[in-house]
N, C-alpha and C. Protein backbone atom coordinates (compact mmCIF):
# COMPACT_ATOMS: atom_id res chain seq x y z
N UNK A 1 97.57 -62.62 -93.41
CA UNK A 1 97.41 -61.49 -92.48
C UNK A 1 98.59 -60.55 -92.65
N UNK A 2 97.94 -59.36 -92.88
CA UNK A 2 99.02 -58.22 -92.67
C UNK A 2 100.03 -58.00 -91.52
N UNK A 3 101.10 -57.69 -91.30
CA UNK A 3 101.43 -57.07 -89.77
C UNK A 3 101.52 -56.01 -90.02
N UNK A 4 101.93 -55.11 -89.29
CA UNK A 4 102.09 -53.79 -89.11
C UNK A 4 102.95 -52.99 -88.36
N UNK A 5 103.89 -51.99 -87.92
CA UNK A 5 104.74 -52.14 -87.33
C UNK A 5 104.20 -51.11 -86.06
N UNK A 6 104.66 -51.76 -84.58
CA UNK A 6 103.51 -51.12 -83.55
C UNK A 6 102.36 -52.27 -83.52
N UNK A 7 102.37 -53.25 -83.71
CA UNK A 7 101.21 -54.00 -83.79
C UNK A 7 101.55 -54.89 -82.74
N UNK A 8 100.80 -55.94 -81.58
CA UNK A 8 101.32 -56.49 -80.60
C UNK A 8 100.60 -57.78 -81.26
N UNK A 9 101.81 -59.05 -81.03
CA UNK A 9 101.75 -59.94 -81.69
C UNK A 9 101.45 -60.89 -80.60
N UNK A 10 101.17 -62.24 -80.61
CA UNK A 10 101.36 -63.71 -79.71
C UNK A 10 102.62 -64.42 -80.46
N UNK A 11 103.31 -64.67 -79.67
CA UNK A 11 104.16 -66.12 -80.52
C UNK A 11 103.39 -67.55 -80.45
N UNK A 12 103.86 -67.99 -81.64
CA UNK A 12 102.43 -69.27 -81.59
C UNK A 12 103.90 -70.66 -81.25
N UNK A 13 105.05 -70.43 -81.64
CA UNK A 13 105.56 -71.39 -81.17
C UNK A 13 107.37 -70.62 -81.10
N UNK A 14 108.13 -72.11 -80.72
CA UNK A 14 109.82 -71.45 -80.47
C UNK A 14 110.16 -71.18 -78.54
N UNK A 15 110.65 -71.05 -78.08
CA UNK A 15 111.42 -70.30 -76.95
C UNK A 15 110.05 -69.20 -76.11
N UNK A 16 109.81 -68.38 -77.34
CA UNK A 16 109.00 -67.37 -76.30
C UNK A 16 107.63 -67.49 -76.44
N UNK A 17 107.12 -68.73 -76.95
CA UNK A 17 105.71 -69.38 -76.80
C UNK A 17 104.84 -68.49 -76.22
N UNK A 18 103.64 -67.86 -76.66
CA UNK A 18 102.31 -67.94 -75.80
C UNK A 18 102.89 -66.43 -75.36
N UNK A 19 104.14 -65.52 -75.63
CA UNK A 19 104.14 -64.20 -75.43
C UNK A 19 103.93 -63.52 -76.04
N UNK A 20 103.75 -62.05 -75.10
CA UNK A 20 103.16 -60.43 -76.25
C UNK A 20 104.93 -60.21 -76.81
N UNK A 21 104.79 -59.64 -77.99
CA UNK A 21 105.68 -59.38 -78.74
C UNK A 21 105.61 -58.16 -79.66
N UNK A 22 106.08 -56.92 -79.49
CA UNK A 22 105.98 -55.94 -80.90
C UNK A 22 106.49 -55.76 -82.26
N UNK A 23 105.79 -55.80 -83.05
CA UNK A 23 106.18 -55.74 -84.58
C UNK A 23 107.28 -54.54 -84.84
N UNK A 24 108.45 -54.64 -85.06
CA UNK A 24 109.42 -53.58 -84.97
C UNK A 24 109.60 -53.39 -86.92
N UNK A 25 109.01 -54.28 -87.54
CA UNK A 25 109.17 -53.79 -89.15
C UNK A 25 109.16 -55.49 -89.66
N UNK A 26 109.00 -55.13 -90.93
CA UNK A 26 107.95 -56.41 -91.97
C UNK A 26 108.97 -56.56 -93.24
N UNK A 27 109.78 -57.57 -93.62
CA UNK A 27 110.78 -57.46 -94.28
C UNK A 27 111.25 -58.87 -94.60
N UNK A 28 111.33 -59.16 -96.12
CA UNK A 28 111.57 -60.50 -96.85
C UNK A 28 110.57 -61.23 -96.63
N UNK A 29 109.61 -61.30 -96.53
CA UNK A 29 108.35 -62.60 -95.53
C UNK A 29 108.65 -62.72 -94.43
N UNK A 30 109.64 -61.87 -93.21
CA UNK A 30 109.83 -62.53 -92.29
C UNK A 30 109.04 -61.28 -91.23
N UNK A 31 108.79 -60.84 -90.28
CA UNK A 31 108.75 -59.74 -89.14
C UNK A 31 109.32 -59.97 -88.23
N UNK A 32 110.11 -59.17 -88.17
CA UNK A 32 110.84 -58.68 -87.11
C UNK A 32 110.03 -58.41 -85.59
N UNK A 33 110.15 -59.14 -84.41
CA UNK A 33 109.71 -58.85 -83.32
C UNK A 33 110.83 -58.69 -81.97
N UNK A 34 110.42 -57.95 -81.14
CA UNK A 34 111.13 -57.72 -79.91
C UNK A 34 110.19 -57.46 -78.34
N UNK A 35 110.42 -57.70 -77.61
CA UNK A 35 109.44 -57.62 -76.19
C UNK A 35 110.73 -56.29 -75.55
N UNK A 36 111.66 -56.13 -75.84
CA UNK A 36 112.52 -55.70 -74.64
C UNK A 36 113.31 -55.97 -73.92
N UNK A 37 113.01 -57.24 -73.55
CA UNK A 37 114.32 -57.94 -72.62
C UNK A 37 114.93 -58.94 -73.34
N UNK A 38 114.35 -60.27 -73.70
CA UNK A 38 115.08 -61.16 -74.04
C UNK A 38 115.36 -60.94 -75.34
N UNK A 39 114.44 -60.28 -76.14
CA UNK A 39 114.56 -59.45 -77.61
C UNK A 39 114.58 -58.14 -77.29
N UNK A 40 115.91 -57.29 -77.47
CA UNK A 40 115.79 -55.93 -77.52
C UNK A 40 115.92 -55.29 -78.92
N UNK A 41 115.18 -53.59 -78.65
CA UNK A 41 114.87 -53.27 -79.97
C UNK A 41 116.23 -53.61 -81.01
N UNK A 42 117.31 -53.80 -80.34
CA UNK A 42 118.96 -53.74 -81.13
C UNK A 42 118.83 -54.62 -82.02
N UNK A 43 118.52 -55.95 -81.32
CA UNK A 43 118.43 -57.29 -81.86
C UNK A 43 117.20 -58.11 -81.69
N UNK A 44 116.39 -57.51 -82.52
CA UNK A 44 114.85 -58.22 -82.82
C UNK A 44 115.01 -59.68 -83.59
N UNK A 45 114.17 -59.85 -82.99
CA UNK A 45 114.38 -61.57 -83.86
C UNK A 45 113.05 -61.46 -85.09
N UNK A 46 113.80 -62.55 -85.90
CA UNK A 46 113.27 -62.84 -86.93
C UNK A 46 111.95 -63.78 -87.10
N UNK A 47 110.91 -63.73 -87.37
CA UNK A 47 109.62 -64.70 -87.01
C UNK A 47 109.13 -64.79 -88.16
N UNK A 48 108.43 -66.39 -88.64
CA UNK A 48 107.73 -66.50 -89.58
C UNK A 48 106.33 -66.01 -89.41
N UNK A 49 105.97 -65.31 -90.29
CA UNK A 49 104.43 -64.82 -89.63
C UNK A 49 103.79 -66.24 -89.71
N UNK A 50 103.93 -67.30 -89.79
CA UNK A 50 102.88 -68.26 -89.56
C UNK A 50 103.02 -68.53 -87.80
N UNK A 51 104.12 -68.37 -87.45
CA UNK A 51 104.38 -68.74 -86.24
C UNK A 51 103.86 -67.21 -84.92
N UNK A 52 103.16 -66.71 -85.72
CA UNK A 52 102.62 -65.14 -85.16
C UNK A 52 101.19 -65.25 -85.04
N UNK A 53 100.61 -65.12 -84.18
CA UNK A 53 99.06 -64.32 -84.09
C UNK A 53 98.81 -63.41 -83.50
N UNK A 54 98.23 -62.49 -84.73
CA UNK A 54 98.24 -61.17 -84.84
C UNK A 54 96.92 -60.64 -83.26
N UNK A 55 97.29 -59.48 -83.14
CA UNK A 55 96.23 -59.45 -82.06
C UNK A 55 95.75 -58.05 -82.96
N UNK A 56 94.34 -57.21 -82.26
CA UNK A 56 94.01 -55.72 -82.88
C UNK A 56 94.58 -54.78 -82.10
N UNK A 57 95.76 -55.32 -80.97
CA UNK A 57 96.34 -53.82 -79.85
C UNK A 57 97.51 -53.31 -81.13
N UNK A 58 97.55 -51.74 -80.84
CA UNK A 58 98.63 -51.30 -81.35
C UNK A 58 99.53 -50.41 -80.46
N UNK A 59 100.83 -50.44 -80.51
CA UNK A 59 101.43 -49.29 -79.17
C UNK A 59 101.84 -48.15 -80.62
N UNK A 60 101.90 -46.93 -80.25
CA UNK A 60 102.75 -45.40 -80.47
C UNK A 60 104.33 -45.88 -80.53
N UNK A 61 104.61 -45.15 -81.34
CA UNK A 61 105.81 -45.47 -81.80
C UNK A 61 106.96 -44.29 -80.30
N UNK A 62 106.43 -43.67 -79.64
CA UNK A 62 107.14 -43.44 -78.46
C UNK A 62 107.21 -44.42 -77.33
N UNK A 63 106.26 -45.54 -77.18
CA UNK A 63 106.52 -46.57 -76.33
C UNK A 63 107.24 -47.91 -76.85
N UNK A 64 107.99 -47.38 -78.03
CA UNK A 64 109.01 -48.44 -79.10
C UNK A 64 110.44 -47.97 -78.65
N UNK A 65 110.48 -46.56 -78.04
CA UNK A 65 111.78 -45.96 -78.30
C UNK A 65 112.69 -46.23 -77.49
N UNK A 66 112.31 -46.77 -76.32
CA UNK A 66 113.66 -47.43 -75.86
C UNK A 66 112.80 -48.85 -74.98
N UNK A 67 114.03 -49.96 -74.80
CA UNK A 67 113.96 -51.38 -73.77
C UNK A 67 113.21 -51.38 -72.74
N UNK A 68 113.31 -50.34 -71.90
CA UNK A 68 112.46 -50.47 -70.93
C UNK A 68 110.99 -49.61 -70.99
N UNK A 69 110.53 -48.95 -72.00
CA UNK A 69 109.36 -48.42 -72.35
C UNK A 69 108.69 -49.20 -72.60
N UNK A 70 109.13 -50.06 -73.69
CA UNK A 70 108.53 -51.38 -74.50
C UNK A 70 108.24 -52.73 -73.21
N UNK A 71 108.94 -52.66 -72.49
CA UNK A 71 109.15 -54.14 -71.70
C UNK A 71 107.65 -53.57 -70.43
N UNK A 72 107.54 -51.91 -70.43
CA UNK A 72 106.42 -51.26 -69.62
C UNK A 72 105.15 -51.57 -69.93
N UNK A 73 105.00 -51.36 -71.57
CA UNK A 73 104.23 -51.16 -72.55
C UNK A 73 103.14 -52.62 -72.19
N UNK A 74 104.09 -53.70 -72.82
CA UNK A 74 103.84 -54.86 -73.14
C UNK A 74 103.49 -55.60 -71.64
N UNK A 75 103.87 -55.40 -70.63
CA UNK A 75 104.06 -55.96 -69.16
C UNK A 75 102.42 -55.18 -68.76
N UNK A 76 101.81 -53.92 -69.23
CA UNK A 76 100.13 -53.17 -69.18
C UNK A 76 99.73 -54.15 -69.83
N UNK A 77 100.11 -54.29 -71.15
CA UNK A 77 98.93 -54.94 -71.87
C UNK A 77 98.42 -56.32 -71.94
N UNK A 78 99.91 -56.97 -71.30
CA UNK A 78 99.85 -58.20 -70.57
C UNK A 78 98.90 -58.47 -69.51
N UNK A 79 98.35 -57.44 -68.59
CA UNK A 79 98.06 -57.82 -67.53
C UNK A 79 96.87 -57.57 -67.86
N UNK A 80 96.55 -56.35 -68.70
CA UNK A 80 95.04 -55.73 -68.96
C UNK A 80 94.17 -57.06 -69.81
N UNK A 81 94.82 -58.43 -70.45
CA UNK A 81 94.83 -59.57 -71.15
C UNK A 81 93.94 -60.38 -70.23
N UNK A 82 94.67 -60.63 -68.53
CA UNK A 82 94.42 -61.62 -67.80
C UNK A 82 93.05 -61.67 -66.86
């Protein structure tokens, strides 16, 4: 599976289990993801895409641009989920 950057991910395992996560860029085999708070855009963590499932939501790269846009973003699409 491709990622994409803007693409809203699941973590399939690790610490932030079973959360929405955004693809911030795709680099060495690894993608880079961040939610905002516990991952901010500064310091995105590193994820094996096996440990990723990909979803079809994508956010605009203006709801990437800062911590608390993204933590807005993801906290809608979270709920629009349940």
């Amino acid at each position: 599976m491709d990622f994409q950057k803007g693409q809203i991910v699941i973590s399939l395992s690790g610490r932030d289990k079973g959360k929405l996560l955004a693809v911030t860029e795709c680099k060495d085999g690894y993608i880079l993801v961040c939610n905002g708070k516990e991952r901010p855009l500064e310091r995105a963590k590193r994820k094996n895409p096996r440990h990723l499932q990909a979803t079809s939501m994508f956010i605009e790269e203006n709801s990437m641009a800062t911590n608390p846009r993204l933590r807005k973003t993801l906290r809608t699409l979270s709920e629009q989920g349940r």
